[in-house]
Protein backbone atom coordinates (compact mmCIF):
# COMPACT_ATOMS: atom_id res chain seq x y z
CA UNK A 1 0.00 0.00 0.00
CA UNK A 2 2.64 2.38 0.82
CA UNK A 3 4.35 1.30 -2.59
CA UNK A 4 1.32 2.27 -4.24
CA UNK A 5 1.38 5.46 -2.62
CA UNK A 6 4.80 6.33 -3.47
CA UNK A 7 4.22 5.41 -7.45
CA UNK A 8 0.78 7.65 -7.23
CA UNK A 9 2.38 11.21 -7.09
CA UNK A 10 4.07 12.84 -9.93
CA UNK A 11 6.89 14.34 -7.31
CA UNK A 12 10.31 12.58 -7.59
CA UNK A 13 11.01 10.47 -4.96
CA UNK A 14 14.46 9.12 -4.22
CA UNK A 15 16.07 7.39 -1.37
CA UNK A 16 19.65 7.33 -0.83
CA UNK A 17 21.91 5.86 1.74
CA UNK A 18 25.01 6.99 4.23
CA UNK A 19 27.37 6.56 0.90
CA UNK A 20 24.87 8.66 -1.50
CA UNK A 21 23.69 5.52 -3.58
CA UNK A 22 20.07 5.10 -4.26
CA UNK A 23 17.70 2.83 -2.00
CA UNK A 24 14.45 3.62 -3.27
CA UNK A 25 12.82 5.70 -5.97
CA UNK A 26 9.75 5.86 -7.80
CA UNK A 27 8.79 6.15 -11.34
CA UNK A 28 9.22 9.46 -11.48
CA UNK A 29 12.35 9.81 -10.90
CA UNK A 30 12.96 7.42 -13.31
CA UNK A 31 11.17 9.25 -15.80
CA UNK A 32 12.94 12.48 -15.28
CA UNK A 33 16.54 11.37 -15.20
CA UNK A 34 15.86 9.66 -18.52
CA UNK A 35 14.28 12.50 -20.25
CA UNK A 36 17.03 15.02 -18.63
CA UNK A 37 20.13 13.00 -18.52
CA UNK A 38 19.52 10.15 -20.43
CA UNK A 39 20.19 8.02 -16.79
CA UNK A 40 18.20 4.04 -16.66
CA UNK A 41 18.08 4.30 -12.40
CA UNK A 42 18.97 1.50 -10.57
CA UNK A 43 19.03 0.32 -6.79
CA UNK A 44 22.52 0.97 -5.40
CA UNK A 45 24.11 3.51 -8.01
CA UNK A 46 25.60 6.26 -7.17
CA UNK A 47 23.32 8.86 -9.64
CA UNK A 48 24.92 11.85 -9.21
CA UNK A 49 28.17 10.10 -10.89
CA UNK A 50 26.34 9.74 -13.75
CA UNK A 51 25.36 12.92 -14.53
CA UNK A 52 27.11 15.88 -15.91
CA UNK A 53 26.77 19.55 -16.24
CA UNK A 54 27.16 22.43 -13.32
CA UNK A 55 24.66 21.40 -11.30
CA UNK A 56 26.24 17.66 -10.34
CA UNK A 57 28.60 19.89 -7.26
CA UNK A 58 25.25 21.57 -6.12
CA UNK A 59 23.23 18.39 -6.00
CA UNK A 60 26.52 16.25 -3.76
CA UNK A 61 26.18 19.64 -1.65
CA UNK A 62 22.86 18.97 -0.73
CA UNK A 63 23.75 15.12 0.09
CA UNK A 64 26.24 16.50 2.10
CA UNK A 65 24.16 19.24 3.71
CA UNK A 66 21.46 16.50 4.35
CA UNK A 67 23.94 13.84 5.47
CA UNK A 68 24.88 16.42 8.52
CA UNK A 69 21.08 16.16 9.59
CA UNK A 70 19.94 19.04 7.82
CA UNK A 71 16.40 19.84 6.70
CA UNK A 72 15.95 22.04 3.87
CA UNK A 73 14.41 23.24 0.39
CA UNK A 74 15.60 24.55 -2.71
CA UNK A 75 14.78 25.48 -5.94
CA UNK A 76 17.06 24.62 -8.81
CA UNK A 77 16.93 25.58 -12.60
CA UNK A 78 17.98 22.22 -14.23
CA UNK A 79 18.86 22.97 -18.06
CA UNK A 80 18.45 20.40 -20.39
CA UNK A 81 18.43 19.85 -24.27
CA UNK A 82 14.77 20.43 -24.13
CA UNK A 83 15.18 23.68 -22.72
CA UNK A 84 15.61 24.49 -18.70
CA UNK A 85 13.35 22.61 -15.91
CA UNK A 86 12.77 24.34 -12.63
CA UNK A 87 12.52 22.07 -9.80
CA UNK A 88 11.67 22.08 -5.64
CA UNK A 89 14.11 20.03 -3.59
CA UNK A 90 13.43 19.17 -0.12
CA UNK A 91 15.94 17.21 1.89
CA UNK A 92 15.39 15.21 5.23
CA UNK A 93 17.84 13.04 6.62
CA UNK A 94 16.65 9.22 7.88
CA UNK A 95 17.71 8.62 11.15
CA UNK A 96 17.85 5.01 12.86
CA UNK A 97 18.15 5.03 16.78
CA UNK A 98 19.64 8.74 16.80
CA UNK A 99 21.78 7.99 13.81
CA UNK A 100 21.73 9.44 10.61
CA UNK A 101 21.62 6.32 7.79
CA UNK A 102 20.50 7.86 4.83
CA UNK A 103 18.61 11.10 3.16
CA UNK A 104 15.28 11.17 1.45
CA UNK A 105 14.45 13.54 -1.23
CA UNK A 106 11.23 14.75 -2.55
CA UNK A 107 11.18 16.72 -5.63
CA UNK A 108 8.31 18.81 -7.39
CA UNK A 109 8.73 20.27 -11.05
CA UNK A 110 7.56 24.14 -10.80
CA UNK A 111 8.77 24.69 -14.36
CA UNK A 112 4.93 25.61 -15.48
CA UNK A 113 4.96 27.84 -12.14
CA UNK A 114 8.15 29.45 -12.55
CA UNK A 115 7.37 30.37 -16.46
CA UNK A 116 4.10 31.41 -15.38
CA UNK A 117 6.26 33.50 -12.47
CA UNK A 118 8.47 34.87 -15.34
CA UNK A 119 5.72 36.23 -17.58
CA UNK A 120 3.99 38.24 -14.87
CA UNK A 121 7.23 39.61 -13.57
CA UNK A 122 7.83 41.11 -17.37
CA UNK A 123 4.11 42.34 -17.40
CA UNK A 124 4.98 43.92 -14.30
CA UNK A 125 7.68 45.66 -15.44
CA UNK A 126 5.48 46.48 -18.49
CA UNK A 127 3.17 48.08 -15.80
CA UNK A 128 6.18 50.07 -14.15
CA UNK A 129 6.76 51.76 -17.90
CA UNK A 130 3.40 52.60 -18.36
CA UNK A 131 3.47 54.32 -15.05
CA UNK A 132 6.55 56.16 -15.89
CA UNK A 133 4.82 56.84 -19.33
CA UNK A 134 1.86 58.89 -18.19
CA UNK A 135 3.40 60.26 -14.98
CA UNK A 136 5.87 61.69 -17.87
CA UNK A 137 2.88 62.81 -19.73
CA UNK A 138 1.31 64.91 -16.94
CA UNK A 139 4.48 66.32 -16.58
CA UNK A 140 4.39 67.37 -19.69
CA UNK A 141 0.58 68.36 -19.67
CA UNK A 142 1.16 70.07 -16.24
CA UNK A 143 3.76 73.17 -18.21
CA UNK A 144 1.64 73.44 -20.99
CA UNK A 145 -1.33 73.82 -18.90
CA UNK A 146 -0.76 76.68 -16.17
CA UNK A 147 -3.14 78.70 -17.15
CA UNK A 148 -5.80 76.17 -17.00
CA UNK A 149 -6.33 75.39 -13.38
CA UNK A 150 -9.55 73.34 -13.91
CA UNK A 151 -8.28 71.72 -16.94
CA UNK A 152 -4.88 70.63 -15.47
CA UNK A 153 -6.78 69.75 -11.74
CA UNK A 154 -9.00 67.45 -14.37
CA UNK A 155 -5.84 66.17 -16.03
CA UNK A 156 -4.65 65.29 -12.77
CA UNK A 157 -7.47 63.45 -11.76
CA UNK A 158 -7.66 61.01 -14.75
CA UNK A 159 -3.71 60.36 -14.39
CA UNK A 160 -4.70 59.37 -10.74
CA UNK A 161 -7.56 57.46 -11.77
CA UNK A 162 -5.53 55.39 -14.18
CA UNK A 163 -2.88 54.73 -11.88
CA UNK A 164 -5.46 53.42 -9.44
CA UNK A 165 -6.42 51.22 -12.14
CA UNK A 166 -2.87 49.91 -12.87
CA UNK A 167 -2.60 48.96 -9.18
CA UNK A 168 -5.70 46.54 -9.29
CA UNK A 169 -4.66 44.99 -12.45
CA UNK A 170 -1.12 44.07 -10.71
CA UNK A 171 -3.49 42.96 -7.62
CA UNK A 172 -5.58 41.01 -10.14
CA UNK A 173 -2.20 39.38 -11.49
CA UNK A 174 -0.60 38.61 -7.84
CA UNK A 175 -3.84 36.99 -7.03
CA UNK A 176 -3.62 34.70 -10.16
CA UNK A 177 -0.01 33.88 -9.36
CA UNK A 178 -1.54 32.85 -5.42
CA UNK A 179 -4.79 31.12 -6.70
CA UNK A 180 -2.50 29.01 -9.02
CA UNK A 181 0.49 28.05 -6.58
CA UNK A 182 -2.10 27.26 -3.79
CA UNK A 183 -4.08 25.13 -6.25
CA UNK A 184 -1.06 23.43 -6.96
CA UNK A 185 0.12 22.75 -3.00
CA UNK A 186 -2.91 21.58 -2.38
CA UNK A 187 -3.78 19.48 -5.21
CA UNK A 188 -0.51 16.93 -3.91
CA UNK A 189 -1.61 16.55 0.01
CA UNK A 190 -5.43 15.88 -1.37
CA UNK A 191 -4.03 13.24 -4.03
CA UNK A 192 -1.93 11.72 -1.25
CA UNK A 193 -4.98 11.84 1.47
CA UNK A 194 -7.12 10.15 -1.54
CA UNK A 195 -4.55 7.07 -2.35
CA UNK A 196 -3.97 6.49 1.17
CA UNK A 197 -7.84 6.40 1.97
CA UNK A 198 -8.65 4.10 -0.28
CA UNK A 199 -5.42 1.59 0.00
CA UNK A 200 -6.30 1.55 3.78
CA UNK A 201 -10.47 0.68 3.11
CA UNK A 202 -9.24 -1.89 0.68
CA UNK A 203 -6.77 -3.50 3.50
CA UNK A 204 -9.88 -3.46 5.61
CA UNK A 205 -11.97 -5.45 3.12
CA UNK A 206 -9.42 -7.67 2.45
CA UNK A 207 -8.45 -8.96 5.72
CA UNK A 208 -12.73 -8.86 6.61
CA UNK A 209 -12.17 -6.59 8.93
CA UNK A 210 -15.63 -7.73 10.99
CA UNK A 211 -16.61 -3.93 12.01
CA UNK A 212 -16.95 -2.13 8.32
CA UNK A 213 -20.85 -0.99 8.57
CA UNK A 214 -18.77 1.37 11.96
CA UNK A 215 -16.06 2.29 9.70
CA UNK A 216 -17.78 3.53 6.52
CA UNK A 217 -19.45 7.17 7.66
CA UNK A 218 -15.60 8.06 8.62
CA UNK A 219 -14.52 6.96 5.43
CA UNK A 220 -17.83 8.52 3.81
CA UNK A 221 -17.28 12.12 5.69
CA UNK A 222 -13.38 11.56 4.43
CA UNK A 223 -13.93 11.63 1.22
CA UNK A 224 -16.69 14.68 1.56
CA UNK A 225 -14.04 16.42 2.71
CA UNK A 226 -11.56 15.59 -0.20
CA UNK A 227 -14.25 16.22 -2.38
CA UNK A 228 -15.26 19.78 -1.27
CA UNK A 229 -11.52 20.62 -1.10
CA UNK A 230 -11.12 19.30 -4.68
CA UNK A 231 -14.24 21.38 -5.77
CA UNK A 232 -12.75 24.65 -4.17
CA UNK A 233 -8.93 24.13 -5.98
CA UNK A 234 -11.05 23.50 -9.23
CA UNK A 235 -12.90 26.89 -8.90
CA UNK A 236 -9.64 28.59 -7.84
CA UNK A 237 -7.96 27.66 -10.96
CA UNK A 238 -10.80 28.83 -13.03
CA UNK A 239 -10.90 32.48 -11.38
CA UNK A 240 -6.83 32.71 -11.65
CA UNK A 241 -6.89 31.95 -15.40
CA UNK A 242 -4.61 34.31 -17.63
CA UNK A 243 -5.91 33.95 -20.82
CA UNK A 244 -6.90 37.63 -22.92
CA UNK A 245 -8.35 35.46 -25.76
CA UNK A 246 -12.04 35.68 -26.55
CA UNK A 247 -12.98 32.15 -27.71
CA UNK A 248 -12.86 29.78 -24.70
CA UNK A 249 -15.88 27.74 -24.49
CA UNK A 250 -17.39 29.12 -20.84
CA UNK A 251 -20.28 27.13 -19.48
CA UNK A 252 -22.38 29.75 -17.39
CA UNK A 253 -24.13 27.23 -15.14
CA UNK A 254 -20.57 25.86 -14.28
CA UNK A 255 -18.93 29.52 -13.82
CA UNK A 256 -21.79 30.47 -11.44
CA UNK A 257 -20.81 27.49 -9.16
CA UNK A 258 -17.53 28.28 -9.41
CA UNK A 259 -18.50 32.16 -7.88
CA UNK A 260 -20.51 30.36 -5.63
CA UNK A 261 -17.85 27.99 -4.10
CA UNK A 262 -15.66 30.93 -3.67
CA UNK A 263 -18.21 32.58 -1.59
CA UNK A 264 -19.21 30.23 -0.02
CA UNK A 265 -17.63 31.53 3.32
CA UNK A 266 -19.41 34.97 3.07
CA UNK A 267 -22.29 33.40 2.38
CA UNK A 268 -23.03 30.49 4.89
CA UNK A 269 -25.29 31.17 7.76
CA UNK A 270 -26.04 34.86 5.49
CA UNK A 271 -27.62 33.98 2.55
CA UNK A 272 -29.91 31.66 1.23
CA UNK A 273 -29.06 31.01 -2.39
CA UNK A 274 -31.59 29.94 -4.63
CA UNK A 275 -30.94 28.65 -8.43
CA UNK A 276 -33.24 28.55 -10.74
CA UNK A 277 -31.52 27.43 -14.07
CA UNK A 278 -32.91 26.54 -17.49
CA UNK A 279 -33.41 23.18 -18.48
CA UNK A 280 -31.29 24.01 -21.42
CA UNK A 281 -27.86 24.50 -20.28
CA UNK A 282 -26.05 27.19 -22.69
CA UNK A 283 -22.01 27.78 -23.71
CA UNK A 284 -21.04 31.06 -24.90
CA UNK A 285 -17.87 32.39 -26.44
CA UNK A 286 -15.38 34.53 -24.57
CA UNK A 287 -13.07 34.62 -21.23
CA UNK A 288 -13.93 32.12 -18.77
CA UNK A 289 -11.66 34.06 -16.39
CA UNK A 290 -12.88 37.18 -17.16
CA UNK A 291 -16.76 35.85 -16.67
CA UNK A 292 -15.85 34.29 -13.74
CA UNK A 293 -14.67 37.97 -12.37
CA UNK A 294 -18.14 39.67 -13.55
CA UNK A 295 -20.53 37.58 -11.73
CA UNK A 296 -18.03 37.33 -8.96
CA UNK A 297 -18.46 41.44 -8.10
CA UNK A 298 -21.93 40.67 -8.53
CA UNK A 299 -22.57 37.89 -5.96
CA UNK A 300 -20.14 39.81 -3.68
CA UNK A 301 -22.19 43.12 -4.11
CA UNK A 302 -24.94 41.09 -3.59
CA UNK A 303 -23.97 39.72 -0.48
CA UNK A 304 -22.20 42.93 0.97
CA UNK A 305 -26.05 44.75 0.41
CA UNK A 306 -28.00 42.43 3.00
CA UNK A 307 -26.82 43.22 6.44
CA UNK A 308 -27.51 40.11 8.31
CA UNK A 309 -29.45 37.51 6.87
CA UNK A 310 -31.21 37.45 3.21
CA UNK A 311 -31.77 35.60 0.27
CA UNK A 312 -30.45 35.56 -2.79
CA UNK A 313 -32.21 33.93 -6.00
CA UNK A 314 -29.89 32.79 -9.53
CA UNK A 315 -31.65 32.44 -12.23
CA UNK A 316 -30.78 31.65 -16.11
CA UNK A 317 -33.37 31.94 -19.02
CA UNK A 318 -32.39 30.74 -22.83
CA UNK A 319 -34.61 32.51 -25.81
CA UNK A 320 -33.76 32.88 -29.37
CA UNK A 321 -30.07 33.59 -29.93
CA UNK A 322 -29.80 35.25 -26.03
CA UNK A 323 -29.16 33.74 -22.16
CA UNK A 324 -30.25 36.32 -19.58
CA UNK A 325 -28.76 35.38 -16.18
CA UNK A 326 -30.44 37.04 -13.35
CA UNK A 327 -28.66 37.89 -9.64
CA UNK A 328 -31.98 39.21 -7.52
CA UNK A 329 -31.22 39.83 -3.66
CA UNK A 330 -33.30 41.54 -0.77
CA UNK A 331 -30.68 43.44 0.55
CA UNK A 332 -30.42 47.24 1.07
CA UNK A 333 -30.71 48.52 -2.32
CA UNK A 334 -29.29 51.28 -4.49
CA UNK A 335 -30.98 54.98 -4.20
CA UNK A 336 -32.26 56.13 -7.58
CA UNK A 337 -29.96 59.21 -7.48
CA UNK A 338 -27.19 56.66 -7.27
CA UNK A 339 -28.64 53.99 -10.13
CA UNK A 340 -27.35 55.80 -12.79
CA UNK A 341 -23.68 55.69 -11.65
CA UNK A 342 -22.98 52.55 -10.38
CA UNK A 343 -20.87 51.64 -13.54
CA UNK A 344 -18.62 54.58 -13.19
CA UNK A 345 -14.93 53.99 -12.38
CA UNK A 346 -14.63 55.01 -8.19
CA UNK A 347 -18.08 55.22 -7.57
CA UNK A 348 -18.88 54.01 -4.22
CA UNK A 349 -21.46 54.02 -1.77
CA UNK A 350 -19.16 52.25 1.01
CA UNK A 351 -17.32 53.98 3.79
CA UNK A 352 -13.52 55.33 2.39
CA UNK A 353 -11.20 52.09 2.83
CA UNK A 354 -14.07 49.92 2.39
CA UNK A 355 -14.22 49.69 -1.56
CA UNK A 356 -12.49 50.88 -4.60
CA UNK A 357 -15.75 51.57 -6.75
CA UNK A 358 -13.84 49.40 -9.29
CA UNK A 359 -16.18 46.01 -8.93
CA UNK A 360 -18.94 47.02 -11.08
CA UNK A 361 -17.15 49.15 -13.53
CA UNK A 362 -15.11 46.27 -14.13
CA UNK A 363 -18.44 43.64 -14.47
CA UNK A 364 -19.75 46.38 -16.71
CA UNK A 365 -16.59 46.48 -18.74
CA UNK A 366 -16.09 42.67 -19.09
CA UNK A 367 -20.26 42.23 -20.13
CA UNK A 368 -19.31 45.03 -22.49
CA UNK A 369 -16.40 42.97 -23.97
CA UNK A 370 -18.48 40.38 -24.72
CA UNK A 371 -21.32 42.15 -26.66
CA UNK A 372 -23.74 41.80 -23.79
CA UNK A 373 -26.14 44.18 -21.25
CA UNK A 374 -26.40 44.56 -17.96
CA UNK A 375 -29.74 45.69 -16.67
CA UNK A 376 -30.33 47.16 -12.75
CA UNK A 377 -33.73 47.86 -10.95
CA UNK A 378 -33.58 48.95 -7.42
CA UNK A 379 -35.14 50.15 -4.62
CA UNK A 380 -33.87 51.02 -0.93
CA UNK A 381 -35.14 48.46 1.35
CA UNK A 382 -36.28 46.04 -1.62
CA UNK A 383 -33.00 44.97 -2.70
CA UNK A 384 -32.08 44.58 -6.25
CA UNK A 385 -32.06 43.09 -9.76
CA UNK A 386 -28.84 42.54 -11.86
CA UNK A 387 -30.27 41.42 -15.39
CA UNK A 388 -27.24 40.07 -17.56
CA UNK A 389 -28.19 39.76 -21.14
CA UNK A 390 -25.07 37.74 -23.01
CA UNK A 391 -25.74 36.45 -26.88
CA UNK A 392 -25.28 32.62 -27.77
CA UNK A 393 -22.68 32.19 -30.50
């Protein structure tokens, strides 16, 4: 069981003794040192005189380091002639009876993370430019202009409003960057919890263990739990997508849940949700991330409008070419005076430090993007009606 454990991950697992030569590894690590080094592993070899390149010193250093009863982890870029890996090394040494008799090491490959990493730290730096750019500009704008005290004050304003802007879309990007690497950490434990479960119900069953009808709920109320964590990773990964193409195949049904698993804290013991979905369910073209961020504001606003308990009821209706998705809550509602500006960029009815009046300007924008409406009826005290009109394609 603990074999099949150890072959069930895609980590690298290897096992070495006192004198660095290999105990124990699983097929993983067999895969890897093939595809990197061209290396067939076998039980007692001493790997690491098999391989070649710069990195052989730094890998006998962490033997060594290990050897001396050392725990650590560290991240190596591992070049190879398809390109450069990135990998996660953690080190433990094995003691026996207070004496160290080998090291184990557990490797994860981050190379998707780390590119990932890469590309957002040049966007950011793209961000820093544009920043420089326009702070340049009202530089620029602020000699020619003065004369014009309420045209440069207005100048100002925008150049402060589109910094603001800049900030959240870095904010946006960290978050990806967090959603993804958590989604990743946790996606190994669960995977491990998972193969362990089950190899331990099976040893059960096959030794007739005589007391299975007591043992099932725990097993049963394990695997809820594996399950729910699995369902809130999955959602996760779906809000911290990076794509800025326009034809993914989103599922609204399946986005909504999403919104709704990611909420799910705010809204327990809050908010009674109620969906009320068409029998037909509908996929439209555009950014499933970007979708996922629109009704995500919504929801939120949703649930930030009813003070301590409400309901809140989801609806979808398909006709003709159209799906109108429907977010109704009894919460506080919107004043009239206030209806009309809802969509603006910094508009905000909250307390300063409490919002950035960016949430529905950005829902508005992304429904925009993809050639839909968004339709609001309110009333104070009533709560209030977020009609989302997107066309079928």
């Amino acid at each position: 069981n603990l074999k099949a454990i150890f072959e069930s991950t895609s980590s690298i697992i290897g096992l070495f003794d006192k004198n660095k030569k290999l105990v124990e590894f699983n097929r993983s690590f067999a895969s890897y040192a093939k595809q990197t080094d061209g290396i067939v592993l076998a039980k007692g070899m001493n790997v690491f005189s098999e391989m070649t390149g710069p990195t052989v010193d730094v890998f006998m250093g962490y033997q060594d380091r290990a050897l001396n009863g050392e725990k650590f982890k560290e991240t190596v870029e591992y070049p190879s002639p398809d390109g450069s890996y990135y990998f996660l090394f953690s080190y433990h040494p094995i003691y026996q009876k207070d004496e160290i008799t080998g090291v184990s090491m557990f490797v994860e490959d981050i190379t998707a993370l780390k590119q990932t990493q890469i590309e957002l730290e040049g966007y950011s730096k793209n961000l820093e430019g544009i920043v420089k750019e326009r702070t340049a500009e009202l530089e620029v704008k602020n000699i020619a202009l003065e004369s014009g005290n309420e045209e440069l004050a207005a100048t100002i304003e925008k150049v402060k409003n589109t910094q603001s802007q800049l900030v959240q879309v870095e904010k946006m990007a960290s978050l990806g960057i967090l959603a993804a690497g958590i989604g990743h950490e946790i996606n190994n434990p669960l995977n491990f919890i998972q193969n362990g479960l089950s190899a331990l119900n099976q040893e059960l069953i096959d030794n007739k263990y005589e007391s299975m009808e007591d043992i099932t709920p725990f097993v049963d109320i394990i695997n809820d739990g594996i399950n729910r964590a699995s369902k809130i990773v999955k959602s996760l990964s779906h809000f911290s997508r990076q794509q800025i193409s326009m034809d993914d195949a989103c599922d609204v049904e399946e986005i909504i849940e999403h919104c709704l698993v990611i909420l799910q804290n705010n809204l327990k013991n809050k908010v009674e949700v109620t969906k009320e979905y068409d029998q037909d369910k509908v996929v439209v073209l555009g950014n499933e991330g970007k979708l996922h961020q629109a009704f995500l504001n919504i929801i939120s606003n949703a649930e930030q409008s009813i003070i301590e308990s409400g309901n809140l009821t989801i609806s979808t209706v398909v006709k003709n070419n159209d799906i109108t998705v429907v977010f109704k809550d009894n919460g506080g509602g919107i004043d009239k005076e206030n209806l009309a500006k809802i969509g603006d960029p910094f508009f905000t009815t909250k307390d300063p430090g409490e919002g950035t009046g960016l949430g529905l300007f950005i829902a508005y924008s992304i429904i925009d993007e993809h050639n839909g409406t968004i339709h609001v009826e309110s009333e104070i005290d009533n709560g209030s009606t977020f009609e989302i009109k997107l066309p079928i394609k």
